[in-house]
PDB file of N, CA and C in Angstrom:
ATOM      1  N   UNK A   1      37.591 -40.206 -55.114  1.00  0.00           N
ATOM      2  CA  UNK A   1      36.458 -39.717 -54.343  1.00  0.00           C
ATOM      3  C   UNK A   1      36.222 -38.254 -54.724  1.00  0.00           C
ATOM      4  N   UNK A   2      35.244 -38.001 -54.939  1.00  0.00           N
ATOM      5  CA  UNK A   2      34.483 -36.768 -55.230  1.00  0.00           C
ATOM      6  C   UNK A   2      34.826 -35.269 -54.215  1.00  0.00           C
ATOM      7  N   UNK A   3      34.861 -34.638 -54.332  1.00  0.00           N
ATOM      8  CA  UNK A   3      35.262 -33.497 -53.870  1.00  0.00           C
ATOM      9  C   UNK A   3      34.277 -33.452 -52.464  1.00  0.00           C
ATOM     10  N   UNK A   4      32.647 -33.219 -53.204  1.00  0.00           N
ATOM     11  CA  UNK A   4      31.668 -33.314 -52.137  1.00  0.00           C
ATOM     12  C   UNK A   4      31.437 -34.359 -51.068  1.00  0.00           C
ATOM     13  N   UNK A   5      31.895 -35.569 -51.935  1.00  0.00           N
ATOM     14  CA  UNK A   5      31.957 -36.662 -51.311  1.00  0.00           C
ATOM     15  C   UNK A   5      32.879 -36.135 -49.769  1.00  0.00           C
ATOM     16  N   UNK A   6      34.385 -35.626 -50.393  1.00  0.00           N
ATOM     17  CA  UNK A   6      35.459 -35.165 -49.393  1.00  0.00           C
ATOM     18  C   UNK A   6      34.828 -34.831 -48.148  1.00  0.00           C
ATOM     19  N   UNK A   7      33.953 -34.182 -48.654  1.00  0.00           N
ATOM     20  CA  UNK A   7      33.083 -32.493 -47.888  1.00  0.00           C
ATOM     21  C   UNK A   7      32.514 -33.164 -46.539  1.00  0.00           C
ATOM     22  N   UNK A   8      31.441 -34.051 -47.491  1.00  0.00           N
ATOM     23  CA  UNK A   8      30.566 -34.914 -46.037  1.00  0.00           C
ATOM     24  C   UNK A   8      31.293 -35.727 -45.470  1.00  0.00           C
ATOM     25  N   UNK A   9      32.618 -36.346 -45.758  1.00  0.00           N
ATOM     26  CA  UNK A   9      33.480 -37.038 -44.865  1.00  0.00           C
ATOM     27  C   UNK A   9      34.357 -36.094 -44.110  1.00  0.00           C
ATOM     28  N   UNK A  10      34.595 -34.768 -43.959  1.00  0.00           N
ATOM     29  CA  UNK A  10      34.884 -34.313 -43.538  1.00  0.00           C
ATOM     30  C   UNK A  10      33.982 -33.341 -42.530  1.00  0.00           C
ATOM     31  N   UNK A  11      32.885 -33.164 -42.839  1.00  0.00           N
ATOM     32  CA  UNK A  11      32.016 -32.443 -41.877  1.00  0.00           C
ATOM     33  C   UNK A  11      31.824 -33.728 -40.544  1.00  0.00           C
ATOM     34  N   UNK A  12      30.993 -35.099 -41.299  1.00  0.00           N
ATOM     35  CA  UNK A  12      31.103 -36.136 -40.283  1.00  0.00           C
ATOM     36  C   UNK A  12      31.954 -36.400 -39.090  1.00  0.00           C
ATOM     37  N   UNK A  13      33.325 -36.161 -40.010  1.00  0.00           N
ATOM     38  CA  UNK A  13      34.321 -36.453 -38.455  1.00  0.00           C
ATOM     39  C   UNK A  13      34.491 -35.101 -37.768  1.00  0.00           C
ATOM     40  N   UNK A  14      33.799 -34.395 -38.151  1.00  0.00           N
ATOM     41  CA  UNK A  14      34.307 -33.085 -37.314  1.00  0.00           C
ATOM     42  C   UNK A  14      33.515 -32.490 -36.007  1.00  0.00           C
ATOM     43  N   UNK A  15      34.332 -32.705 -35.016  1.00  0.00           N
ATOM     44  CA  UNK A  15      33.444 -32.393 -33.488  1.00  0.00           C
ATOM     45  C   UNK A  15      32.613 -30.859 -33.781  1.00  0.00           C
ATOM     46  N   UNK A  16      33.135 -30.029 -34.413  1.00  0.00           N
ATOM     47  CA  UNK A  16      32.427 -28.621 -34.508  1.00  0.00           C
ATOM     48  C   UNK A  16      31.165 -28.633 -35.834  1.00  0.00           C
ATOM     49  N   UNK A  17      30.708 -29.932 -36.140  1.00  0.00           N
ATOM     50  CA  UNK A  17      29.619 -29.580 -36.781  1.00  0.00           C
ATOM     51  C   UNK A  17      28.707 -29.562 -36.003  1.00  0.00           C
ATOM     52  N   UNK A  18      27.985 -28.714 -36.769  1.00  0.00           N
ATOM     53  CA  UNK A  18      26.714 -28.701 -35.864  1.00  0.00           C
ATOM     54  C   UNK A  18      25.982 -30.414 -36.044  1.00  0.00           C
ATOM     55  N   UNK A  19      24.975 -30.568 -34.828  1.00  0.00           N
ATOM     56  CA  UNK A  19      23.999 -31.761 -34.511  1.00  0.00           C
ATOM     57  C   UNK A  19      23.385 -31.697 -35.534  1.00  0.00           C
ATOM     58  N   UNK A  20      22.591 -30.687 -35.577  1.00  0.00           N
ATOM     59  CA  UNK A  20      21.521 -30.481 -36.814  1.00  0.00           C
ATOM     60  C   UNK A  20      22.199 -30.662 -38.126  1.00  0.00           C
ATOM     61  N   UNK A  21      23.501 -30.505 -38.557  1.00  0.00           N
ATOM     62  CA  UNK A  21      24.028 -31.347 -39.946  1.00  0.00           C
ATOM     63  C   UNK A  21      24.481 -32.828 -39.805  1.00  0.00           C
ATOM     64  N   UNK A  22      25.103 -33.716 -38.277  1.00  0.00           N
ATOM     65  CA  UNK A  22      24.981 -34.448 -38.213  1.00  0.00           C
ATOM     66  C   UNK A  22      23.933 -35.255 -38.498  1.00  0.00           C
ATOM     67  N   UNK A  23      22.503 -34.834 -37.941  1.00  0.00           N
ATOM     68  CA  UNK A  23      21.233 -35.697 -38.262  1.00  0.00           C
ATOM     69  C   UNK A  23      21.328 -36.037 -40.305  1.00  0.00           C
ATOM     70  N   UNK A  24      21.281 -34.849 -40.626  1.00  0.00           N
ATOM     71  CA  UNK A  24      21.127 -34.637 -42.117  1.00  0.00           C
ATOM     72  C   UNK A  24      22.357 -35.646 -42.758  1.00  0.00           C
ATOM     73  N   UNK A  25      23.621 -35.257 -42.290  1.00  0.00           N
ATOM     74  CA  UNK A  25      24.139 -36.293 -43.038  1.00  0.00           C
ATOM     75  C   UNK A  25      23.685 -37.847 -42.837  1.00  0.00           C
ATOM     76  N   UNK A  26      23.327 -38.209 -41.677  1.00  0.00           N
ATOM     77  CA  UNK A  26      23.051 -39.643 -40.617  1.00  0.00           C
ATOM     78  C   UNK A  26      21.947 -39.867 -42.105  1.00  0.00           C
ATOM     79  N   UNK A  27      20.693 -39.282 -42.230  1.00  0.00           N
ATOM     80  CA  UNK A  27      19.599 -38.893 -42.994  1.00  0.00           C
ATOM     81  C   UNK A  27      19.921 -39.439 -44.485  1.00  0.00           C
ATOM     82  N   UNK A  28      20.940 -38.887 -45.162  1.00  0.00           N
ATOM     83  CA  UNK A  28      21.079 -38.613 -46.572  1.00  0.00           C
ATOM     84  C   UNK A  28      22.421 -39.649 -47.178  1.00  0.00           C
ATOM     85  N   UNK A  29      22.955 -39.913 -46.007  1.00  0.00           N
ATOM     86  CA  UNK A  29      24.371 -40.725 -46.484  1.00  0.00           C
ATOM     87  C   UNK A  29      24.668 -41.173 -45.568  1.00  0.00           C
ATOM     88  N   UNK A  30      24.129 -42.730 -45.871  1.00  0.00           N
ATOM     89  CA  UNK A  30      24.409 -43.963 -45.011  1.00  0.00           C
ATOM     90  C   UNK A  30      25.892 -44.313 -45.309  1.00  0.00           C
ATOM     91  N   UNK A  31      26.425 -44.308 -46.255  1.00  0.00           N
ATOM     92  CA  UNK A  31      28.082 -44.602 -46.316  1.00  0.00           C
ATOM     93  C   UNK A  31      28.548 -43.834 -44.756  1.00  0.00           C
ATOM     94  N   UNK A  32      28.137 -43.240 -44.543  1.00  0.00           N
ATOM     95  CA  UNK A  32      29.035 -42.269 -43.323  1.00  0.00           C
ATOM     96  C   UNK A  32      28.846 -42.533 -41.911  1.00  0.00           C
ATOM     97  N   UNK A  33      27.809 -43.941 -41.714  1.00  0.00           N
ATOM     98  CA  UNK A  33      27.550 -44.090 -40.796  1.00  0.00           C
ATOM     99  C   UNK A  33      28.503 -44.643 -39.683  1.00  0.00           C
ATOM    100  N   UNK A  34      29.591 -45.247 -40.018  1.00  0.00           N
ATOM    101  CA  UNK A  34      30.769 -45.533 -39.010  1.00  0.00           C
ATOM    102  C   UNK A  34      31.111 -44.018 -38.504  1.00  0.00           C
ATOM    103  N   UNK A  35      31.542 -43.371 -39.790  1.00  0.00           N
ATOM    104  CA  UNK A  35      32.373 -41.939 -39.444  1.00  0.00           C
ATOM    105  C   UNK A  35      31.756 -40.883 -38.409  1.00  0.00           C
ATOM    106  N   UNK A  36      30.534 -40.908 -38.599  1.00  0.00           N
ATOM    107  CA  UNK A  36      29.410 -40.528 -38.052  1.00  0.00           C
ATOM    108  C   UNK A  36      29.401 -41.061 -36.049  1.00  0.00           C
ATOM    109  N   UNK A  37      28.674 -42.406 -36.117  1.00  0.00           N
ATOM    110  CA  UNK A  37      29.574 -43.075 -35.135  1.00  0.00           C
ATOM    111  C   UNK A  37      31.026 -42.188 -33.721  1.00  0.00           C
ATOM    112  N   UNK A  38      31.944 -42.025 -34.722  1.00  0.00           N
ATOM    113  CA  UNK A  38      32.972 -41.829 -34.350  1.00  0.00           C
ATOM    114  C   UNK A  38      33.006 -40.769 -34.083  1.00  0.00           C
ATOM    115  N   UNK A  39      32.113 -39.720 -34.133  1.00  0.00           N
ATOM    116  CA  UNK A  39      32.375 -38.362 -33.986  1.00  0.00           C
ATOM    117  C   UNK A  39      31.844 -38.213 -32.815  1.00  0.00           C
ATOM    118  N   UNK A  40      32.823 -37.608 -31.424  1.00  0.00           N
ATOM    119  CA  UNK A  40      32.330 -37.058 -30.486  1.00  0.00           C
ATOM    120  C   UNK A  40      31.209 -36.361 -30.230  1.00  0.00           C
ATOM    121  N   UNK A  41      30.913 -35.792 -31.500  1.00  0.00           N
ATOM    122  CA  UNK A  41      29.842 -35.145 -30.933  1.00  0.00           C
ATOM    123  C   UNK A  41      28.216 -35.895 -31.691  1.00  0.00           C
ATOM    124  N   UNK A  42      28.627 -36.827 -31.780  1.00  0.00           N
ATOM    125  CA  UNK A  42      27.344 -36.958 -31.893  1.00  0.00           C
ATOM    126  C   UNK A  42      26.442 -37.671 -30.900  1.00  0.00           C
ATOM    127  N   UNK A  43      24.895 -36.720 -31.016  1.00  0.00           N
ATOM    128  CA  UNK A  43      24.321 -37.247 -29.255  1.00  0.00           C
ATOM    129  C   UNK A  43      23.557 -38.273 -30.478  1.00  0.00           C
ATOM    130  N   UNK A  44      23.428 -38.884 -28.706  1.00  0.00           N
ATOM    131  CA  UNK A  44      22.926 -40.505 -28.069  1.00  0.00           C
ATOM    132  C   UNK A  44      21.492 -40.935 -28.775  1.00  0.00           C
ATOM    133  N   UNK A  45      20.603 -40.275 -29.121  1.00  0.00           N
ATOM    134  CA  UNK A  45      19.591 -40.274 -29.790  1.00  0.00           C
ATOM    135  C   UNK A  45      19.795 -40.944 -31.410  1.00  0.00           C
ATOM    136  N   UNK A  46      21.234 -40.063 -31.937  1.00  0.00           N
ATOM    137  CA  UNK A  46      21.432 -40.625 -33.223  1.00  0.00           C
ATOM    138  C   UNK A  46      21.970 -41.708 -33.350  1.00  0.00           C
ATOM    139  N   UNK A  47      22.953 -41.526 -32.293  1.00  0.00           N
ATOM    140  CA  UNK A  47      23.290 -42.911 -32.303  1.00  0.00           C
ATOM    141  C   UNK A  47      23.015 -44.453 -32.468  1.00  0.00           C
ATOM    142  N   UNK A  48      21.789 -44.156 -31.349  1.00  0.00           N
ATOM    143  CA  UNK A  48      20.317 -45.327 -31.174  1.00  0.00           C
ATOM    144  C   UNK A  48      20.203 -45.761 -32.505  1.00  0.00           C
ATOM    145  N   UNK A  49      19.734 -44.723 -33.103  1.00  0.00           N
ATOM    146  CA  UNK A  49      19.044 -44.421 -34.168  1.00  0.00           C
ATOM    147  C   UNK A  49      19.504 -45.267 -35.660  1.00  0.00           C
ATOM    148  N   UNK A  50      21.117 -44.843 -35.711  1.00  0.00           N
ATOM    149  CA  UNK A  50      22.271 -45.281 -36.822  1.00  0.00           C
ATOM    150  C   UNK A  50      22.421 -46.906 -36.353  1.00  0.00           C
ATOM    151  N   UNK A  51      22.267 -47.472 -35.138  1.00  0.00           N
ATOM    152  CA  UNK A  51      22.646 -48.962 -34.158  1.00  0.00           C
ATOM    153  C   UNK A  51      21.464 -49.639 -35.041  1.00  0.00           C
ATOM    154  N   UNK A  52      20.235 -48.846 -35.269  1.00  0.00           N
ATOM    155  CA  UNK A  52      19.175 -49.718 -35.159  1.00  0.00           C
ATOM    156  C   UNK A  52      18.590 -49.833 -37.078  1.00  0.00           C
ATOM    157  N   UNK A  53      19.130 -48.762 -37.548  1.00  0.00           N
ATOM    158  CA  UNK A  53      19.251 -48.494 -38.880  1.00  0.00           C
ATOM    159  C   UNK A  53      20.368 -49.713 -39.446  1.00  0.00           C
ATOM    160  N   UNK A  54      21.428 -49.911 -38.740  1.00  0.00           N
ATOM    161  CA  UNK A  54      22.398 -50.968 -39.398  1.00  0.00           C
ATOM    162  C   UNK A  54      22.086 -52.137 -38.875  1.00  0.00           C
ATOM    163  N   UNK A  55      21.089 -52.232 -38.332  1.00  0.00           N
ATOM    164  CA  UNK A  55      20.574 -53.571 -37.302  1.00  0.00           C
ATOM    165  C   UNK A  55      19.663 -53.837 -38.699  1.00  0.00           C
ATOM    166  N   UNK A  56      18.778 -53.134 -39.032  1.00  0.00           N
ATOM    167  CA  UNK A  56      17.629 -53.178 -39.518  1.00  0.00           C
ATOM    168  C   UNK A  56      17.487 -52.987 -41.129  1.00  0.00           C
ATOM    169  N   UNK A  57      18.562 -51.905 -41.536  1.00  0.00           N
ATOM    170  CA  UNK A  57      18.646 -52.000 -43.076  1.00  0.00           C
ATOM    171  C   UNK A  57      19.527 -53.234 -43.683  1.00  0.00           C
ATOM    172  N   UNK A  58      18.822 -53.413 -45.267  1.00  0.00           N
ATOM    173  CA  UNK A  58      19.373 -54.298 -45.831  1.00  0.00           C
ATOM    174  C   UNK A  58      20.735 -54.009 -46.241  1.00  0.00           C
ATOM    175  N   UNK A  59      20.988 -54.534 -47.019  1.00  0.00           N
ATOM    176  CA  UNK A  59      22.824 -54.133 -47.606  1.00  0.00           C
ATOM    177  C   UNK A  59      22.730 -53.550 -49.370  1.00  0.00           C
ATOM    178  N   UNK A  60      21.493 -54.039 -49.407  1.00  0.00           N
ATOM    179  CA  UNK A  60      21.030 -53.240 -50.790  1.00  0.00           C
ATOM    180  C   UNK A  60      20.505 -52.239 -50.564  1.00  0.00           C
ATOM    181  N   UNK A  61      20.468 -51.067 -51.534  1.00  0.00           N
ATOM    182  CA  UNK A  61      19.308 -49.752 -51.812  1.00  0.00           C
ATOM    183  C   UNK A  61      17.789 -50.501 -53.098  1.00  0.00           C
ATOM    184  N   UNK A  62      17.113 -49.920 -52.818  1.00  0.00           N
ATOM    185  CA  UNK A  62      16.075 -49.763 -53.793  1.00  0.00           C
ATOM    186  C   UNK A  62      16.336 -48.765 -54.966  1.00  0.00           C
ATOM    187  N   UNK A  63      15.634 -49.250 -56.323  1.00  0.00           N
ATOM    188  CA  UNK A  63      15.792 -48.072 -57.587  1.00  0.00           C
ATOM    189  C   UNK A  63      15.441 -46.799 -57.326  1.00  0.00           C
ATOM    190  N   UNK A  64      14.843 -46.602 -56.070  1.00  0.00           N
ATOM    191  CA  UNK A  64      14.990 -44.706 -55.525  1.00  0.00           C
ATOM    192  C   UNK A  64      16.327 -44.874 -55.079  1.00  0.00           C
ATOM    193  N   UNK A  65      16.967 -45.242 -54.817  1.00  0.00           N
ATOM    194  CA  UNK A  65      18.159 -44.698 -54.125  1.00  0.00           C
ATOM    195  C   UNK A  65      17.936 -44.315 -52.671  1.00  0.00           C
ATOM    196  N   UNK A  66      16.860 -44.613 -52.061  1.00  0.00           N
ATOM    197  CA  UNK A  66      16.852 -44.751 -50.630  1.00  0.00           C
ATOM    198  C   UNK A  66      16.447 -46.420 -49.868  1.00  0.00           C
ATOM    199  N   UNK A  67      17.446 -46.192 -48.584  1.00  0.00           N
ATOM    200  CA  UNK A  67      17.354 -47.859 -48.515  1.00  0.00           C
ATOM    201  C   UNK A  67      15.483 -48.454 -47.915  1.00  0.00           C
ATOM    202  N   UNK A  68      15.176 -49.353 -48.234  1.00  0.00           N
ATOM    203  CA  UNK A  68      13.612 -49.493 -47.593  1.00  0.00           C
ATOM    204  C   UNK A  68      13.611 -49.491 -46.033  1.00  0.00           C
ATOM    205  N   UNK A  69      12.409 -49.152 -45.672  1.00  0.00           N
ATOM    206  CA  UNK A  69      12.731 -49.327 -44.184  1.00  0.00           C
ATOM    207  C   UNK A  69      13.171 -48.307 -43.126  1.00  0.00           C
ATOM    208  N   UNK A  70      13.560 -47.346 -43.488  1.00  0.00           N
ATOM    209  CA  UNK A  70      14.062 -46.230 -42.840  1.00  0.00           C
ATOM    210  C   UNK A  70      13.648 -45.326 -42.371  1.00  0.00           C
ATOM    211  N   UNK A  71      13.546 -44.821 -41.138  1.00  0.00           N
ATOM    212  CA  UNK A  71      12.480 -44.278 -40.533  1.00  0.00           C
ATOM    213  C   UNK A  71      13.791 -42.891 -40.802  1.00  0.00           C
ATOM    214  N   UNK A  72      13.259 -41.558 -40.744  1.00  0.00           N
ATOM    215  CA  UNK A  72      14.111 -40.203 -40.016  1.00  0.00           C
ATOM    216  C   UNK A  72      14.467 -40.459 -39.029  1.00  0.00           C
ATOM    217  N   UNK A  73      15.985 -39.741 -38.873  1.00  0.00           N
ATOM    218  CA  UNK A  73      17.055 -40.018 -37.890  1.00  0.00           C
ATOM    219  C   UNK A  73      15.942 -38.807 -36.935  1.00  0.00           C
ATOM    220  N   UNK A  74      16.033 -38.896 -35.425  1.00  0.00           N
ATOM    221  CA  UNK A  74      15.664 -37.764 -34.442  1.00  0.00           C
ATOM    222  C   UNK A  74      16.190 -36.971 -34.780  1.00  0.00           C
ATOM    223  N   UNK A  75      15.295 -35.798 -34.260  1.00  0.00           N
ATOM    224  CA  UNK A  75      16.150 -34.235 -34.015  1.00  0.00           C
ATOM    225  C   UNK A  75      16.998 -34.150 -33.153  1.00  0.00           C
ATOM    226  N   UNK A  76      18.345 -33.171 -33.145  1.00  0.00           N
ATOM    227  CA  UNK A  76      19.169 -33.297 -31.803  1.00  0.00           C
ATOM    228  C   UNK A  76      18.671 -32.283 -30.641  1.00  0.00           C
ATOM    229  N   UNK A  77      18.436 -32.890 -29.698  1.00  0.00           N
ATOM    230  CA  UNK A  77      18.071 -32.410 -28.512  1.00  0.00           C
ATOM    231  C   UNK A  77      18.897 -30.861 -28.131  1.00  0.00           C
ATOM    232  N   UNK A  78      17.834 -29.766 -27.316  1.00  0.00           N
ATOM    233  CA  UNK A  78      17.589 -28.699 -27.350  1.00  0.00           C
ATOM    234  C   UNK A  78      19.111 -28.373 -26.716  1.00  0.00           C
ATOM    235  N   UNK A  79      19.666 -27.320 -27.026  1.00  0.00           N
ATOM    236  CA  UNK A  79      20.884 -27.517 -26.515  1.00  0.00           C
ATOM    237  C   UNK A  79      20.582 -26.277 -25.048  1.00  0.00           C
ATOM    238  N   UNK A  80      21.314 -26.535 -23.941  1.00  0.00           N
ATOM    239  CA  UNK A  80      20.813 -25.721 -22.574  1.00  0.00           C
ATOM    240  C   UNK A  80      21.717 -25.222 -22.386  1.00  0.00           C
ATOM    241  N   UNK A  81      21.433 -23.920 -22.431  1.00  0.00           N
ATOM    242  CA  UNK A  81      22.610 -22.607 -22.129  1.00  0.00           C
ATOM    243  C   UNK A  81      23.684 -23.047 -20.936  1.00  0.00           C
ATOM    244  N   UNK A  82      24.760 -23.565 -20.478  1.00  0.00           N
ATOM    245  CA  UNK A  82      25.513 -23.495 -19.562  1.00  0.00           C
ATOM    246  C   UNK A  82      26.592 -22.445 -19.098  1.00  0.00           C
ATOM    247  N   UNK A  83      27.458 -22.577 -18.285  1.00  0.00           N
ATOM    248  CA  UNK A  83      28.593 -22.038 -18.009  1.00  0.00           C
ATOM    249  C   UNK A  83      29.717 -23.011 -19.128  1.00  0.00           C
ATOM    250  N   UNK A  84      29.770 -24.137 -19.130  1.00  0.00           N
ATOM    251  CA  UNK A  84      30.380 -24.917 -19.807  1.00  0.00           C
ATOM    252  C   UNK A  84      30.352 -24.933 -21.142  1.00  0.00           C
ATOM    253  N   UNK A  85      29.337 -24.252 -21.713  1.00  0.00           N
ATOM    254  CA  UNK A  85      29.321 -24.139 -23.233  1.00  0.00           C
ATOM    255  C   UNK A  85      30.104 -22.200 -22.934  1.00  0.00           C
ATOM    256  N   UNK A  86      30.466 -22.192 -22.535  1.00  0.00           N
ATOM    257  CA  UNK A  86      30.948 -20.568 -22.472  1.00  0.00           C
ATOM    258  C   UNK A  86      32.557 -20.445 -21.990  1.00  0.00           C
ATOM    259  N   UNK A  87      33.664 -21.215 -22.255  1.00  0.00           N
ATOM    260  CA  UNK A  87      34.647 -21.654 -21.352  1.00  0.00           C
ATOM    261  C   UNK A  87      35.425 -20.343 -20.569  1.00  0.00           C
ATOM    262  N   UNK A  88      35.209 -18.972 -22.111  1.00  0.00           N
ATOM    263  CA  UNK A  88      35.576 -18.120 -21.328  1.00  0.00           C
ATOM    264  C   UNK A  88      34.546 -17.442 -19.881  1.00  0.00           C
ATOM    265  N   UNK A  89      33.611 -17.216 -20.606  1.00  0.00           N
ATOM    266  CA  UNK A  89      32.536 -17.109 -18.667  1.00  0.00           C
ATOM    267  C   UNK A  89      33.063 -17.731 -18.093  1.00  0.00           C
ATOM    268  N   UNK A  90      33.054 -19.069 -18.163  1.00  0.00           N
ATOM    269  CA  UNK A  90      33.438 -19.960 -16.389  1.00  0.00           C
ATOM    270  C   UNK A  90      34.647 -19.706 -16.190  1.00  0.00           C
ATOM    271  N   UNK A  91      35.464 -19.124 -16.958  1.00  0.00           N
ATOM    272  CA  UNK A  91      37.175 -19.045 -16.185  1.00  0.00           C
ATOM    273  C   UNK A  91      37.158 -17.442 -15.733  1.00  0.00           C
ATOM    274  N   UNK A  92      36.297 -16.746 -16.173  1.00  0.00           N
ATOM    275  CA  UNK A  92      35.813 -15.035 -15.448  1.00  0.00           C
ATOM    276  C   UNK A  92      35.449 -15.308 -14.211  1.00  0.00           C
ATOM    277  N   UNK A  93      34.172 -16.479 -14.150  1.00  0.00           N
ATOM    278  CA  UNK A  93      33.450 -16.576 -12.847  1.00  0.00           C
ATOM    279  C   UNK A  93      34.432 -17.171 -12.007  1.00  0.00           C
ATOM    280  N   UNK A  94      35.347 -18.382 -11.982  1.00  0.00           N
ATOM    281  CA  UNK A  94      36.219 -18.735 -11.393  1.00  0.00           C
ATOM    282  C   UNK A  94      37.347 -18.183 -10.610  1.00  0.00           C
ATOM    283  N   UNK A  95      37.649 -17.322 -11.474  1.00  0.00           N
ATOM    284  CA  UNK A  95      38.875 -15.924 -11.582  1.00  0.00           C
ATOM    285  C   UNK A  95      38.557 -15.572 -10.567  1.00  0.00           C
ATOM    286  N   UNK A  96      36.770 -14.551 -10.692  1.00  0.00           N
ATOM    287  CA  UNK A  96      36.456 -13.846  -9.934  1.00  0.00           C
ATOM    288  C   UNK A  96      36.219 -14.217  -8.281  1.00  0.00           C
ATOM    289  N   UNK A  97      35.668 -15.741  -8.348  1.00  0.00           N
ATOM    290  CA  UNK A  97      35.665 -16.144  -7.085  1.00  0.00           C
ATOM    291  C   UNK A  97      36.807 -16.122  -6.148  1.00  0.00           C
ATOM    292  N   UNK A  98      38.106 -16.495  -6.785  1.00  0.00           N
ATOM    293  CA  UNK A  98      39.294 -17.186  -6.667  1.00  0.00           C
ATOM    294  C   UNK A  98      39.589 -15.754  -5.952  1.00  0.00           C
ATOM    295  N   UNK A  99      39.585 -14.889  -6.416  1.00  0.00           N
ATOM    296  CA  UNK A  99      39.816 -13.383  -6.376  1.00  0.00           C
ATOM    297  C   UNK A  99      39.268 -13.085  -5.038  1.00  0.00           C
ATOM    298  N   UNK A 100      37.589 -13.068  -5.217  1.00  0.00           N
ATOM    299  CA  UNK A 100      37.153 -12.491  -3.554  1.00  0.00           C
ATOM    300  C   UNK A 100      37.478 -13.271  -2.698  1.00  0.00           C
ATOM    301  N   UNK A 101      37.828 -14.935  -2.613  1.00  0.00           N
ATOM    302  CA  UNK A 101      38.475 -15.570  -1.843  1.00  0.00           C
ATOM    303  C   UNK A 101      39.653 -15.177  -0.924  1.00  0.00           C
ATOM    304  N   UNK A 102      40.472 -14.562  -2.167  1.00  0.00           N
ATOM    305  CA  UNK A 102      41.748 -14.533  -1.897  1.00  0.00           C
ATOM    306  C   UNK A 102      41.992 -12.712  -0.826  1.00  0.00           C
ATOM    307  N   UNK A 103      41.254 -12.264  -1.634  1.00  0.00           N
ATOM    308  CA  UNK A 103      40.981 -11.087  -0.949  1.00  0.00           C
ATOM    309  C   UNK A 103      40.748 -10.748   0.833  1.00  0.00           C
ATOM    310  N   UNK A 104      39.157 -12.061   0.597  1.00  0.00           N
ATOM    311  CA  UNK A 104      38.841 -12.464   2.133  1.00  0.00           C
ATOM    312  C   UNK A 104      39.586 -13.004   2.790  1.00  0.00           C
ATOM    313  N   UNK A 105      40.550 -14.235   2.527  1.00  0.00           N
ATOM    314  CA  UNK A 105      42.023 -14.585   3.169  1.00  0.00           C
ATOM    315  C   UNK A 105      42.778 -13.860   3.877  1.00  0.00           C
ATOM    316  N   UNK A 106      43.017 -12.036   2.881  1.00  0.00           N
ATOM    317  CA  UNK A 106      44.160 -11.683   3.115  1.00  0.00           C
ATOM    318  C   UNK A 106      43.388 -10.195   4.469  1.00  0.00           C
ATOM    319  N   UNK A 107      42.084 -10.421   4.328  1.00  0.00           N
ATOM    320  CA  UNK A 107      41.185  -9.340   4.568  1.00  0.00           C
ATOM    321  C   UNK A 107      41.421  -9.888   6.209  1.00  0.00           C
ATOM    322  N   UNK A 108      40.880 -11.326   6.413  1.00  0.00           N
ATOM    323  CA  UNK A 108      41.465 -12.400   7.552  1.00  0.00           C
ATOM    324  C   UNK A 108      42.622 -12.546   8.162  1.00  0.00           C
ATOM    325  N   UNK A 109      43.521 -12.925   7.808  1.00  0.00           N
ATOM    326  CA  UNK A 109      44.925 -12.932   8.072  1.00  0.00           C
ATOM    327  C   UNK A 109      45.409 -11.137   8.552  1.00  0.00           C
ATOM    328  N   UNK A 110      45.296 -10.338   8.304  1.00  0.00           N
ATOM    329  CA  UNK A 110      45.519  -9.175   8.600  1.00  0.00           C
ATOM    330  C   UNK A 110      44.845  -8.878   9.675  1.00  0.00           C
ATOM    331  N   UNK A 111      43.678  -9.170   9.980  1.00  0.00           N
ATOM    332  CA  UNK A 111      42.242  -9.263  10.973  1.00  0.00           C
ATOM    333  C   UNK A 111      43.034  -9.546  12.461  1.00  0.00           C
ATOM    334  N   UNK A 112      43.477 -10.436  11.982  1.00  0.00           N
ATOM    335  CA  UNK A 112      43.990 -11.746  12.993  1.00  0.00           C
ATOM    336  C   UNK A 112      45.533 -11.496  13.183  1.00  0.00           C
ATOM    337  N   UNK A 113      46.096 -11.080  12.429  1.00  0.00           N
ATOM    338  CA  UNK A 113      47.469 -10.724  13.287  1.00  0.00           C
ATOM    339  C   UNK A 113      47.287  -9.010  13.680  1.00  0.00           C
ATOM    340  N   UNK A 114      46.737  -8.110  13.245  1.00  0.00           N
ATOM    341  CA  UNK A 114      46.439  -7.151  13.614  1.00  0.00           C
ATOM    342  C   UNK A 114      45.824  -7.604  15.441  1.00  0.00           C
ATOM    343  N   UNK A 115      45.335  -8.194  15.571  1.00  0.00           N
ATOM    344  CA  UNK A 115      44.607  -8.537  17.158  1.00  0.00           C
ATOM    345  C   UNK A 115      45.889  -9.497  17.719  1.00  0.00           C
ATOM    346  N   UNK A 116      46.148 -10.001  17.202  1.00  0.00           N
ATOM    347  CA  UNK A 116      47.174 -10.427  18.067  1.00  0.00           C
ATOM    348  C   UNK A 116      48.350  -9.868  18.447  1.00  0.00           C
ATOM    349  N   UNK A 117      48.729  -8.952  17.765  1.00  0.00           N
ATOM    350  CA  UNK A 117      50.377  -8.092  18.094  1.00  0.00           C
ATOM    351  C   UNK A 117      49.540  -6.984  19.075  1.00  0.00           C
ATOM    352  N   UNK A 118      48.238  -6.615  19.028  1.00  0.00           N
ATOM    353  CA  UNK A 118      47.849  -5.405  20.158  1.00  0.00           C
ATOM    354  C   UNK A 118      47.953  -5.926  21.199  1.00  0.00           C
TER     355      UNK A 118
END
């Protein structure tokens, strides 16, 4: 196997490629479509997409070298800023809550036995 070959079997299985090279490989190299498949990260759109492509393509290519029939894989959907795409933010914001919580607890508890021993 080809070096490049290596390359796109290795970008495929890899959760940290980007969507937007997933589509392209999905796009350009149908060999990869199990591997592809298998990769966590690939969204649901391509998926459809690769289900209905192996539903629908033949098992031959045409003398272009592309199989007939093949529509473009979708674009991957817009990605939406979260706390969860940020793991360190949400364990700051967490921290921090956990923190004034704990604070207010102790802010309480002091409150409250302070009034009770007077």
């Amino acid at each position: 196997m080809s070096s490049e070959k290596n390359r796109h079997y290795t970008l495929a299985a890899d959760p940290a490629t980007p969507q937007s090279a997933l589509r392209e490989l999905a796009k350009n190299h149908h060999e990869l479509w199990p591997t592809l498949l298998a990769n966590p990260s690939c969204y649901g759109e391509l998926r459809s997409w690769i289900h209905r492509q192996q539903h629908n393509t033949p098992l031959t290519r045409s003398r272009s070298g592309r199989y007939p029939g093949t529509d473009d894989p979708p674009s991957p959907p817009r990605q939406v800023l979260s706390l969860s795409h940020y793991p360190r933010r949400r364990l700051l914001v967490f921290g921090c809550l956990a923190a004034a919580m704990g604070t207010g607890l102790v802010f309480m508890v002091t409150t409250l036995y302070g009034a009770v021993t007077r």
